[in-house]
Protein backbone atom coordinates (compact mmCIF):
# COMPACT_ATOMS: atom_id res chain seq x y z
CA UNK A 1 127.11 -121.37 2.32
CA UNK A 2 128.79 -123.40 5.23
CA UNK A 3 132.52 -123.36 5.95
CA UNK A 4 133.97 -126.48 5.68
CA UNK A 5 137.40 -127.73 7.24
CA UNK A 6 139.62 -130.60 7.06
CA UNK A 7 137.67 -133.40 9.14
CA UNK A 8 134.49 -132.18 8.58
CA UNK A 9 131.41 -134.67 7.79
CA UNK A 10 128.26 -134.67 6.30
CA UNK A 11 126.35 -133.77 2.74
CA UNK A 12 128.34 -130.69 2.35
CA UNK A 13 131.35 -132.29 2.24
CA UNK A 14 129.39 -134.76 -0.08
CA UNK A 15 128.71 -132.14 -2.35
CA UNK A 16 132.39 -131.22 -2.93
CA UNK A 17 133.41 -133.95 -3.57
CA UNK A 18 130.61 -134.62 -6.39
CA UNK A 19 131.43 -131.54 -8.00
CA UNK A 20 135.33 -132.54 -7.59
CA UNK A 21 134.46 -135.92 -9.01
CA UNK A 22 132.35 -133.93 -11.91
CA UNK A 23 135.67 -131.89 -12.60
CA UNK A 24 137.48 -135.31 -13.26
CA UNK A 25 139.30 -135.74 -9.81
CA UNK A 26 138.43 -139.83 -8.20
CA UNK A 27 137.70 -138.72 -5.01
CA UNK A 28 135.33 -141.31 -3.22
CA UNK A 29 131.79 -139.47 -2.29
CA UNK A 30 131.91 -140.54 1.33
CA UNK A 31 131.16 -137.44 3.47
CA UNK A 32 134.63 -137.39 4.70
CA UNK A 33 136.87 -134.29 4.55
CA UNK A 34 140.13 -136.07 4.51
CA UNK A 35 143.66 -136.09 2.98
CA UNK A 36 142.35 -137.38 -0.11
CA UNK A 37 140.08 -135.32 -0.43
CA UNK A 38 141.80 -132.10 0.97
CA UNK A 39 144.41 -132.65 -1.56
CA UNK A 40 142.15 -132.87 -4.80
CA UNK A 41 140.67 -129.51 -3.73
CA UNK A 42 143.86 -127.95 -4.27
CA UNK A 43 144.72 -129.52 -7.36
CA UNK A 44 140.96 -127.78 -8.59
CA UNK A 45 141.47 -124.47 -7.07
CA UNK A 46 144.96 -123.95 -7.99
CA UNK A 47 145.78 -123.15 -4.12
CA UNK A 48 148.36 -123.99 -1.71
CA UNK A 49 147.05 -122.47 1.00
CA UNK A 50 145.05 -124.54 4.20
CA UNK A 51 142.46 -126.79 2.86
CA UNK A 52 139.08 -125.40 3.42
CA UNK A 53 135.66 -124.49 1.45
CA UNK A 54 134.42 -120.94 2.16
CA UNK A 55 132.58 -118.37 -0.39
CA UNK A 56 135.35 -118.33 -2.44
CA UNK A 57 135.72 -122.34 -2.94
CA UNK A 58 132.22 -122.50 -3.23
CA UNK A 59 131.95 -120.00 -6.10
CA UNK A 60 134.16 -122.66 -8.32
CA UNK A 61 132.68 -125.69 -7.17
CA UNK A 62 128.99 -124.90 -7.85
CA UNK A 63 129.19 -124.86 -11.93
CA UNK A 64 129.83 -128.48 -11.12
CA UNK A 65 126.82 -128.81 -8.81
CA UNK A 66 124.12 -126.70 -11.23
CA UNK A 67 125.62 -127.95 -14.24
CA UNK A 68 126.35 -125.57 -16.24
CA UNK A 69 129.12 -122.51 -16.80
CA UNK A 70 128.77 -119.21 -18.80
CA UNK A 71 131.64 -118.45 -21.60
CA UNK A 72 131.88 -115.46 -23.30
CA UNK A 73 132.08 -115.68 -26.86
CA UNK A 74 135.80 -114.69 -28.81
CA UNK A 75 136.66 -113.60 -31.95
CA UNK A 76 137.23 -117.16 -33.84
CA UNK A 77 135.33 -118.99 -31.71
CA UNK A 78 133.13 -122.18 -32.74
CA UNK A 79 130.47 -124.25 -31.15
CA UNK A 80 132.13 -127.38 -31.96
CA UNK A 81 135.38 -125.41 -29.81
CA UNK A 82 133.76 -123.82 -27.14
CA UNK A 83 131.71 -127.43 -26.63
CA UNK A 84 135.15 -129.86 -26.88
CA UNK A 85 137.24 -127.46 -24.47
CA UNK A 86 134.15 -126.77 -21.77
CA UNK A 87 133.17 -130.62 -21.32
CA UNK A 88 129.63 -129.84 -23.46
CA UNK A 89 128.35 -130.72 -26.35
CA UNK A 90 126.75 -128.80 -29.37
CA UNK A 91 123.51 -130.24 -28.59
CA UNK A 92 123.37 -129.26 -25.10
CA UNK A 93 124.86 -125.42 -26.21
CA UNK A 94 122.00 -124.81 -28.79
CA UNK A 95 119.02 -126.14 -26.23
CA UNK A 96 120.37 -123.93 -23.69
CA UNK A 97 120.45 -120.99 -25.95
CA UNK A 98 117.48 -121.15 -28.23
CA UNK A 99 117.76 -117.85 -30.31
CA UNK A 100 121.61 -118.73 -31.02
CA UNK A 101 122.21 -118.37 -34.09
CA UNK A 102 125.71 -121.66 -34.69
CA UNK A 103 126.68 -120.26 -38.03
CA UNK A 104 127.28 -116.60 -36.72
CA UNK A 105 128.87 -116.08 -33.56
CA UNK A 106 129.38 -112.86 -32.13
CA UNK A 107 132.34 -112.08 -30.13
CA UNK A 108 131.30 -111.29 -26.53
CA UNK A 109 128.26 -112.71 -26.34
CA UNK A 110 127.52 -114.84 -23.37
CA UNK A 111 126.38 -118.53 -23.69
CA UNK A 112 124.98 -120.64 -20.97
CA UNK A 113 127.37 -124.31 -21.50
CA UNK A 114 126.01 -126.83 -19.89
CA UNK A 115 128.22 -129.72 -19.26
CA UNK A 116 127.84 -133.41 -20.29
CA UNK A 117 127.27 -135.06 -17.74
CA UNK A 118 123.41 -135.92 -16.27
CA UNK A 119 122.60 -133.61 -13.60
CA UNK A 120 120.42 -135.64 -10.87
CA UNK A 121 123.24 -137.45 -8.54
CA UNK A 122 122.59 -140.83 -7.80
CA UNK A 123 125.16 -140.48 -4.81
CA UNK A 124 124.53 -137.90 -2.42
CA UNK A 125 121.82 -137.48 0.16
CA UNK A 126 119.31 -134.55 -0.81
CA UNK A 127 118.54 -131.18 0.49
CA UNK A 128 116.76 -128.04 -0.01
CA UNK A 129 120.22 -126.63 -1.57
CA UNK A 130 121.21 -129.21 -3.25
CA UNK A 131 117.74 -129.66 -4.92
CA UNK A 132 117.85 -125.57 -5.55
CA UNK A 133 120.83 -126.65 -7.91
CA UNK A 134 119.47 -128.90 -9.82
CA UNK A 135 116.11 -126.97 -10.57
CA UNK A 136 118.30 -124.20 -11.49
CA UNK A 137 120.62 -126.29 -13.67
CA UNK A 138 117.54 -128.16 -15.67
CA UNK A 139 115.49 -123.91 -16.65
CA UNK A 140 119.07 -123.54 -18.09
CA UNK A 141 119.62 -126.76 -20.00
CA UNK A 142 115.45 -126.94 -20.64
CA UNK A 143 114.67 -123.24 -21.12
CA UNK A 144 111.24 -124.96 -22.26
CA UNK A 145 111.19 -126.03 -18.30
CA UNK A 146 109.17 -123.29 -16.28
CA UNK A 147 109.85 -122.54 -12.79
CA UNK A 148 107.32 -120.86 -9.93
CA UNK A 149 107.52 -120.70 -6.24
CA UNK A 150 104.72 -122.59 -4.47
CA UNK A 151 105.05 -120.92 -1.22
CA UNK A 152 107.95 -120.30 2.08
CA UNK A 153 108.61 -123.25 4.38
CA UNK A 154 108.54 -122.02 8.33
CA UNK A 155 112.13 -121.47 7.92
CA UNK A 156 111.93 -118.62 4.47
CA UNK A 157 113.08 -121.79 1.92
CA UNK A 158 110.88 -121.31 -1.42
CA UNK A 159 109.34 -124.55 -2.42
CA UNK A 160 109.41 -124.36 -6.10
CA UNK A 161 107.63 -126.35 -8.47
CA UNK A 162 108.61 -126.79 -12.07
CA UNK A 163 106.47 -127.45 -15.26
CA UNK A 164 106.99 -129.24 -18.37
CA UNK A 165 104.12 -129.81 -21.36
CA UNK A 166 102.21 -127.66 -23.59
CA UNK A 167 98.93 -129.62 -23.40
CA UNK A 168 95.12 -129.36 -21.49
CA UNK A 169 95.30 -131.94 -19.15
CA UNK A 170 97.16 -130.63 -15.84
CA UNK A 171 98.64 -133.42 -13.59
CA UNK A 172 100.60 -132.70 -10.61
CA UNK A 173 103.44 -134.78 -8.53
CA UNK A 174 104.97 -134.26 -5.29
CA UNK A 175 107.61 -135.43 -3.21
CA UNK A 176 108.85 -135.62 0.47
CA UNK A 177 106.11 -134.32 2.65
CA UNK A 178 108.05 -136.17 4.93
CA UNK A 179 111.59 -135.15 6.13
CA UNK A 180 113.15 -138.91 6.55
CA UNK A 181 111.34 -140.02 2.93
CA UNK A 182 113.67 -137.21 1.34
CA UNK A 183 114.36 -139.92 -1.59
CA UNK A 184 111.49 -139.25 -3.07
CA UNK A 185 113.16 -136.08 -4.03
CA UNK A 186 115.57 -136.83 -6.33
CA UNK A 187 112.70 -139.73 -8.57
CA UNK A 188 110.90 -136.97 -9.42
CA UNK A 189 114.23 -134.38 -10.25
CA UNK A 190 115.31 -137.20 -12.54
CA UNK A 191 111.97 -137.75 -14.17
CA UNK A 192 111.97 -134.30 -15.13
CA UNK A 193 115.69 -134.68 -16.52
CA UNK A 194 114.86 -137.67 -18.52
CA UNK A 195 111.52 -136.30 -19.86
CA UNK A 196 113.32 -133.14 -20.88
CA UNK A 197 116.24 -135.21 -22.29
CA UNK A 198 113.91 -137.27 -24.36
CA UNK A 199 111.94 -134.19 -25.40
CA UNK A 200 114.94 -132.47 -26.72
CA UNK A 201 116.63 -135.93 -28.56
CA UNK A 202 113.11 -136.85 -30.02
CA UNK A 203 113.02 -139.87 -28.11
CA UNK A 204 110.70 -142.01 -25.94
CA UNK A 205 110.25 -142.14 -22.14
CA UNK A 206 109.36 -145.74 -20.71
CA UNK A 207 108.35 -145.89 -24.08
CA UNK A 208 106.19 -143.08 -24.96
CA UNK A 209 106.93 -140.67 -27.21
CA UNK A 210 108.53 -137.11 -24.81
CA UNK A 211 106.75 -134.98 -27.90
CA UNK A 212 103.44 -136.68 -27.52
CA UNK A 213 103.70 -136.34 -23.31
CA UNK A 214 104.72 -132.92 -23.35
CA UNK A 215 101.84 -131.71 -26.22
CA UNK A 216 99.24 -133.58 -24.66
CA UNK A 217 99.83 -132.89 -21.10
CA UNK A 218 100.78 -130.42 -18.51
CA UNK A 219 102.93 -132.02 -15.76
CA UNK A 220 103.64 -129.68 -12.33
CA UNK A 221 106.15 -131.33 -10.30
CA UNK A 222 106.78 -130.30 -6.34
CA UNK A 223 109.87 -132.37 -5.88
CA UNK A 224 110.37 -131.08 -2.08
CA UNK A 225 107.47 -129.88 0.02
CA UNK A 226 109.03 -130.58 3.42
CA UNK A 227 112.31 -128.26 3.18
CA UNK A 228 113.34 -127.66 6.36
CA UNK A 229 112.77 -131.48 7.63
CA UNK A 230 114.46 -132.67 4.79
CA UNK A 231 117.45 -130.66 5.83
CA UNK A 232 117.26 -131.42 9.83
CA UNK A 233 117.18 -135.14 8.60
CA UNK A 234 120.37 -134.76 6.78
CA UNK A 235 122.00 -132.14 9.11
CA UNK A 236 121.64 -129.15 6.42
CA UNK A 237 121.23 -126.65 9.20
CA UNK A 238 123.03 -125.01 11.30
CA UNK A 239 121.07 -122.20 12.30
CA UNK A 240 121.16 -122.70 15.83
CA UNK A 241 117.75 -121.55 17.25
CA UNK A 242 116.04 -123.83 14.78
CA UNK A 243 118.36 -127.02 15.46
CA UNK A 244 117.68 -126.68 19.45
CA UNK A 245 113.94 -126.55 19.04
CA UNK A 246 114.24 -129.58 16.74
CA UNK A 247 116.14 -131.07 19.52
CA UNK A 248 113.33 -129.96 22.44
CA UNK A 249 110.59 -131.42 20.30
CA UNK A 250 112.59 -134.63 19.93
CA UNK A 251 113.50 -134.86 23.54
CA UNK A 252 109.59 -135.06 24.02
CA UNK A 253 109.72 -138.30 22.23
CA UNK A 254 112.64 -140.46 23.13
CA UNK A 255 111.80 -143.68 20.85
CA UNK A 256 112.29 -141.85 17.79
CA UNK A 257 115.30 -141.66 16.33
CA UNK A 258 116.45 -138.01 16.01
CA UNK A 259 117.27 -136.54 13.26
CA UNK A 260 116.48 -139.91 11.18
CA UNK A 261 112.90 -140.47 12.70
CA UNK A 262 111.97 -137.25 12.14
CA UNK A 263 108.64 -136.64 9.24
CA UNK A 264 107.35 -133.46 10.08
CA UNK A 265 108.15 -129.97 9.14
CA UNK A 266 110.64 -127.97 11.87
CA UNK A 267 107.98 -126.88 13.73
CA UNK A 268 106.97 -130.49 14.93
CA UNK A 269 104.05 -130.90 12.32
CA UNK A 270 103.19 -133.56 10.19
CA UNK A 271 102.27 -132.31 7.10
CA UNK A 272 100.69 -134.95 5.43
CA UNK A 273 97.97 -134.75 8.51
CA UNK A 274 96.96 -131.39 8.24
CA UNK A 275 94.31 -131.37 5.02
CA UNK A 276 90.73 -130.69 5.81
CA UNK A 277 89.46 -134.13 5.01
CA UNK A 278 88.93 -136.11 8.18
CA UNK A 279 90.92 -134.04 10.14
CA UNK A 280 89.02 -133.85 13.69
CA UNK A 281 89.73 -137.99 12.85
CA UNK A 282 93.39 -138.06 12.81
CA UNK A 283 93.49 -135.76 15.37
CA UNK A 284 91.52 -138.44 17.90
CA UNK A 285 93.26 -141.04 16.39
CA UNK A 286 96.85 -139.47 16.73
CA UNK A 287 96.16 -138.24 20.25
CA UNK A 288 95.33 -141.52 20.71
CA UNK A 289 98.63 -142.49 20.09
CA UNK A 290 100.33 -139.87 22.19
CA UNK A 291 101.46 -137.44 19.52
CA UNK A 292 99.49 -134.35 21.26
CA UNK A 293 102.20 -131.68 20.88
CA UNK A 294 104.58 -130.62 18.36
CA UNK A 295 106.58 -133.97 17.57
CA UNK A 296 108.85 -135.88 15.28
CA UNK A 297 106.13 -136.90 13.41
CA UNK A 298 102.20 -137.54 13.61
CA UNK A 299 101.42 -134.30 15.01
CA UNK A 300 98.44 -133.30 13.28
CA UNK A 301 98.74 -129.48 13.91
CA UNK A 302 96.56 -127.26 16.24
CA UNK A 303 93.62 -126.64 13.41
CA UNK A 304 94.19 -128.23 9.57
CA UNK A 305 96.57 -125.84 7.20
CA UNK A 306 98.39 -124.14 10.45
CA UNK A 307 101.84 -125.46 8.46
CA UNK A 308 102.98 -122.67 5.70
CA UNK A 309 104.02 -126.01 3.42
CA UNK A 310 100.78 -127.91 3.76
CA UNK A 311 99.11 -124.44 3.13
CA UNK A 312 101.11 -123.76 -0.01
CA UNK A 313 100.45 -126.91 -1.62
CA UNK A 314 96.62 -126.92 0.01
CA UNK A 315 96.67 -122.83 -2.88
CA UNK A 316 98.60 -124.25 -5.42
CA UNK A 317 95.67 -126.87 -5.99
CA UNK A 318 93.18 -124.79 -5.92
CA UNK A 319 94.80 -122.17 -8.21
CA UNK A 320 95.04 -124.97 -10.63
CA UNK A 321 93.11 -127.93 -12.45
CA UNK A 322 94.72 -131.37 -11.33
CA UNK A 323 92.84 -134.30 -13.35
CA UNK A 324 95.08 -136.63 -11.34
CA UNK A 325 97.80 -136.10 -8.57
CA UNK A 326 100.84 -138.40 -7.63
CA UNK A 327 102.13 -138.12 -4.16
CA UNK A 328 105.49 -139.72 -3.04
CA UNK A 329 106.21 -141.39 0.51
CA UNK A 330 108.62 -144.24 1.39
CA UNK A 331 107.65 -146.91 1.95
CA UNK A 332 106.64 -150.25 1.54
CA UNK A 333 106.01 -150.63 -2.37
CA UNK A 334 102.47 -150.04 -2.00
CA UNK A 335 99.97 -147.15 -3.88
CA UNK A 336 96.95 -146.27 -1.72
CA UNK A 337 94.60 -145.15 -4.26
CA UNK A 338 91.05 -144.69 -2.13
CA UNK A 339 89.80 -142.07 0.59
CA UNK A 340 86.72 -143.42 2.75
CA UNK A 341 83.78 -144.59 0.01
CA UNK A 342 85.33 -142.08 -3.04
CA UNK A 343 85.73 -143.88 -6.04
CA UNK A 344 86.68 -141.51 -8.56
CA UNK A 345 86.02 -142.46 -12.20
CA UNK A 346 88.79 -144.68 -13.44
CA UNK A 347 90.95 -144.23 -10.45
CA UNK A 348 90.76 -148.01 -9.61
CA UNK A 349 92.02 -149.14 -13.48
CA UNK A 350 94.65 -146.64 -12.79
CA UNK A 351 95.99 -147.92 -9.61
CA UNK A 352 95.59 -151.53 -11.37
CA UNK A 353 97.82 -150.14 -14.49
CA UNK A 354 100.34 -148.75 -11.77
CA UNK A 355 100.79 -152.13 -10.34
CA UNK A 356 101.08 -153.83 -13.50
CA UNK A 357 103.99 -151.29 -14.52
CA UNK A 358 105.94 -151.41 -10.99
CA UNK A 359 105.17 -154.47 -9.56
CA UNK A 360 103.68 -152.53 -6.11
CA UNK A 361 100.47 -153.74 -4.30
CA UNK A 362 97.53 -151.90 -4.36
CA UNK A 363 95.56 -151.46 -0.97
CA UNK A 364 93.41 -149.27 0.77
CA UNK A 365 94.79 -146.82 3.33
CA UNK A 366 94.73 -148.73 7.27
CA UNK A 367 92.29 -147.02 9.35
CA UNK A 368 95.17 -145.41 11.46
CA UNK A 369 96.71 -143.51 8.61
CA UNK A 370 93.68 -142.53 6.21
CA UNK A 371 92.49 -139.30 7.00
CA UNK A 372 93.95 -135.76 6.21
CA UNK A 373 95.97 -136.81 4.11
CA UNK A 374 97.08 -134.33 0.55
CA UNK A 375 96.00 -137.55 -1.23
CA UNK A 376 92.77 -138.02 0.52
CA UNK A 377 91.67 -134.48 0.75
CA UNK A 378 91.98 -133.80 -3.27
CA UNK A 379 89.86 -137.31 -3.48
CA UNK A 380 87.30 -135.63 -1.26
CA UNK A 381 87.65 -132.17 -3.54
CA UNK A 382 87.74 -133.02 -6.77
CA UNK A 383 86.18 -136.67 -6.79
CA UNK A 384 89.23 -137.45 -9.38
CA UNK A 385 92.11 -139.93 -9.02
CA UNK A 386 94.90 -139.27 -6.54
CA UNK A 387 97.17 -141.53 -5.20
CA UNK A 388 100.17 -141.70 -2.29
CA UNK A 389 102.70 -143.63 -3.44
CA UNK A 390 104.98 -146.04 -0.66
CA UNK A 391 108.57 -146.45 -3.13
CA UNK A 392 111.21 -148.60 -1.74
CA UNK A 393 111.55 -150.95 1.23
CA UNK A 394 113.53 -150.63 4.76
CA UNK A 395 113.06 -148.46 7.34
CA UNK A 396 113.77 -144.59 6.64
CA UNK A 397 115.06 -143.03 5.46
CA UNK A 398 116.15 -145.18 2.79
CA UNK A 399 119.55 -145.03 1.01
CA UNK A 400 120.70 -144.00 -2.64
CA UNK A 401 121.58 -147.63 -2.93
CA UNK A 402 117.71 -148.64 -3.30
CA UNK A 403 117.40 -145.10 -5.73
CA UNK A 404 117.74 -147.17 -9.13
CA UNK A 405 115.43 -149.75 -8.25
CA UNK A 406 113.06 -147.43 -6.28
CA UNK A 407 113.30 -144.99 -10.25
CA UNK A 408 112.51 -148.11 -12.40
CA UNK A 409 110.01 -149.17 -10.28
CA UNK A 410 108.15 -145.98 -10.60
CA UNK A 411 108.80 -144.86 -14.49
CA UNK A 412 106.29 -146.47 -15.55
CA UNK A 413 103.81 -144.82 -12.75
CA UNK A 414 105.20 -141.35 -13.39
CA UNK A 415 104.58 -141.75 -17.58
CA UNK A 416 101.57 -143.29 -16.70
CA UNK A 417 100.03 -140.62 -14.40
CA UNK A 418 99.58 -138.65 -17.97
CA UNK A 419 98.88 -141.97 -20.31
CA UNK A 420 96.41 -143.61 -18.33
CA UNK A 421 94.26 -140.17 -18.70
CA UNK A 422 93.57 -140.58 -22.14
């Protein structure tokens, strides 16, 4: 993990103070290694020594980022105890645990204790670690939840998917294909928080019943295909070689705004333009437009599939059996819903049921953008419904203030992605 010091910025010194707020300290999430903030570390750690976060600091601060501790069970010990003195609840203790038995503890056993608080931040920019966290915290409070690595990005990061839902019907979601649309990322982490929540509390989900979702349906959620880009945009690397060639490729491209312009993966590729459905189009049309090298964005790659992340999502399709797929970009609160003359069956109603739920237009794809696309190629495969998603307004990449709206907003597409199937 990266050192931080005293007068340090960025997410990493967002993500202390999270998990210092978490721990009960009222430290302002700003990004700013100050006094403040230097001086509520200390207080946590129980240190007097110089203010800094290295392995060790880390190590105590991450229960607090994945949400959960493990407690060994002593002689005498309760649930109701362990759950009052370790910020939990019973609740949360039992899910976690599922062949617990509460009425006969065992000293020194070891219980996962989740703590009560929700786990998706609504205040801190995402990245490939932070999003690592929360997977990891939700397979520990869900142990329902199921976990499996999609593929590598260009830089080794696993892009894992998660499942939820017992059911036939297979429906897949993904999120930030594009670096600078990273909050996309945390709508579909919190989806799968809520759903699970409701799941476990016997309670509804935009008003549907979590038991009837997750026994009619199997939902597979990639919430970050573009790793690396998502971390360049939010300066979550530091590994030198691959920040200068980020830096060369932007060079290349003055107008863009570097690292906040950037949509493609760290190589320079786009990787929402590298499907085999109109490809040899995009390319002309993108050359067109100057992009004929590696670049910020709207590179289309030397041959469709080159990129290890478009790749990985291009096998995880075809390993499975998608009767509808959700993709999430920012934005402009519309869904595309078409690819050339495809009409799936029912895919129009859908996209008509999406806007009633979210208030977001539904158009066709401009000519400039509509070919090899994820969307448009599984339209092309499978002649069923799949749909890109633009969530939010502004120019990206968007802030957590817009994340509430940009959530409610979309509920009712994410339930409905399942419902509407029926």
């Amino acid at each position: 993990m990266k050192q931080l010091f005293p007068g340090d910025k960025g997410v990493f010194v967002q993500y202390v103070q999270l998990a210092l707020s978490r721990a009960g300290f009222p430290v302002a999430i700003d990004g700013i290694f100050g006094q403040r903030t230097c001086s509520f570390l200390k207080d946590f750690t129980g240190s007097e020594q110089d203010c800094q976060v290295g392995d060790e600091q880390w190590e105590m601060l991450l229960p607090y980022l994945k949400g959960y501790r493990t407690y060994q069970v002593k002689e005498g010990d309760t649930l109701w105890w362990i759950a009052s003195h370790l910020h939990s609840s019973v609740q949360r203790i039992t899910t976690a645990n599922p062949t617990l038995d509460p009425t006969n503890l065992t000293a020194g056993t070891m219980l996962y204790v989740p703590f009560d608080f929700p786990l998706v931040s609504q205040k801190t920019a995402y990245t490939s670690y932070l999003t690592d966290w929360i997977l990891e915290g939700l397979l520990i409070r869900y142990p329902f939840l199921h976990e499996e690595s999609v593929g590598t990005s260009v830089m080794g990061r696993s892009m894992h998917a998660i499942r939820i839902g017992e059911g036939k019907k297979q429906v897949f979601y993904n999120a930030s294909f594009h670096a600078n649309e990273w909050i996309t990322t945390p709508v579909l982490l919190k989806f799968a928080e809520d759903y699970a929540e409701a799941y476990v509390r016997g309670m509804q989900i935009a008003g549907v019943p979590a038991s009837w979702l997750y026994y009619s349906f199997h939902l597979c959620m990639l919430p970050l295909v573009n790793p690396d880009g998502v971390d360049l945009v939010n300066e979550a690397i530091w590994q030198q070689p691959y920040v200068e060639q980020a830096e060369q490729i932007a060079a290349a491209y003055p107008d863009i705004r570097f690292p906040a312009g950037w949509k493609a993966n760290i190589d320079g590729i786009d990787l929402n333009l590298q499907f085999p459905a109109g490809w040899e189009q995009a390319k002309e049309i993108k050359y067109g437009q100057g992009y004929r090298s590696p670049a910020p964005r709207d590179f289309v790659g030397e041959a469709p599939l080159t990129a290890p992340e478009s790749r990985a999502v291009y096998e995880y399709t075809k390993t499975n059996n998608f009767s509808l797929i959700l993709a999430y970009h920012t934005q402009g609160e519309v869904i595309y819903w078409k690819y050339l003359d495809y009409e799936p069956k029912q895919s129009y109603r859908i996209a008509r049921y999406f806007q009633e739920v979210s208030g977001y237009a539904v158009e066709e794809t401009p000519g400039a953008s509509g070919y090899a696309g994820y969307k448009d190629w599984f339209i092309q495969e499978y002649d069923r419904p799949g749909y890109t998603i633009e969530a939010g307004l502004g120019t990206n990449p968007l802030q957590m203030d817009q994340f509430e709206k940009i959530y409610e907003d979309n509920i009712g597409i994410l339930t409905g992605g399942m419902t509407q199937l029926v």
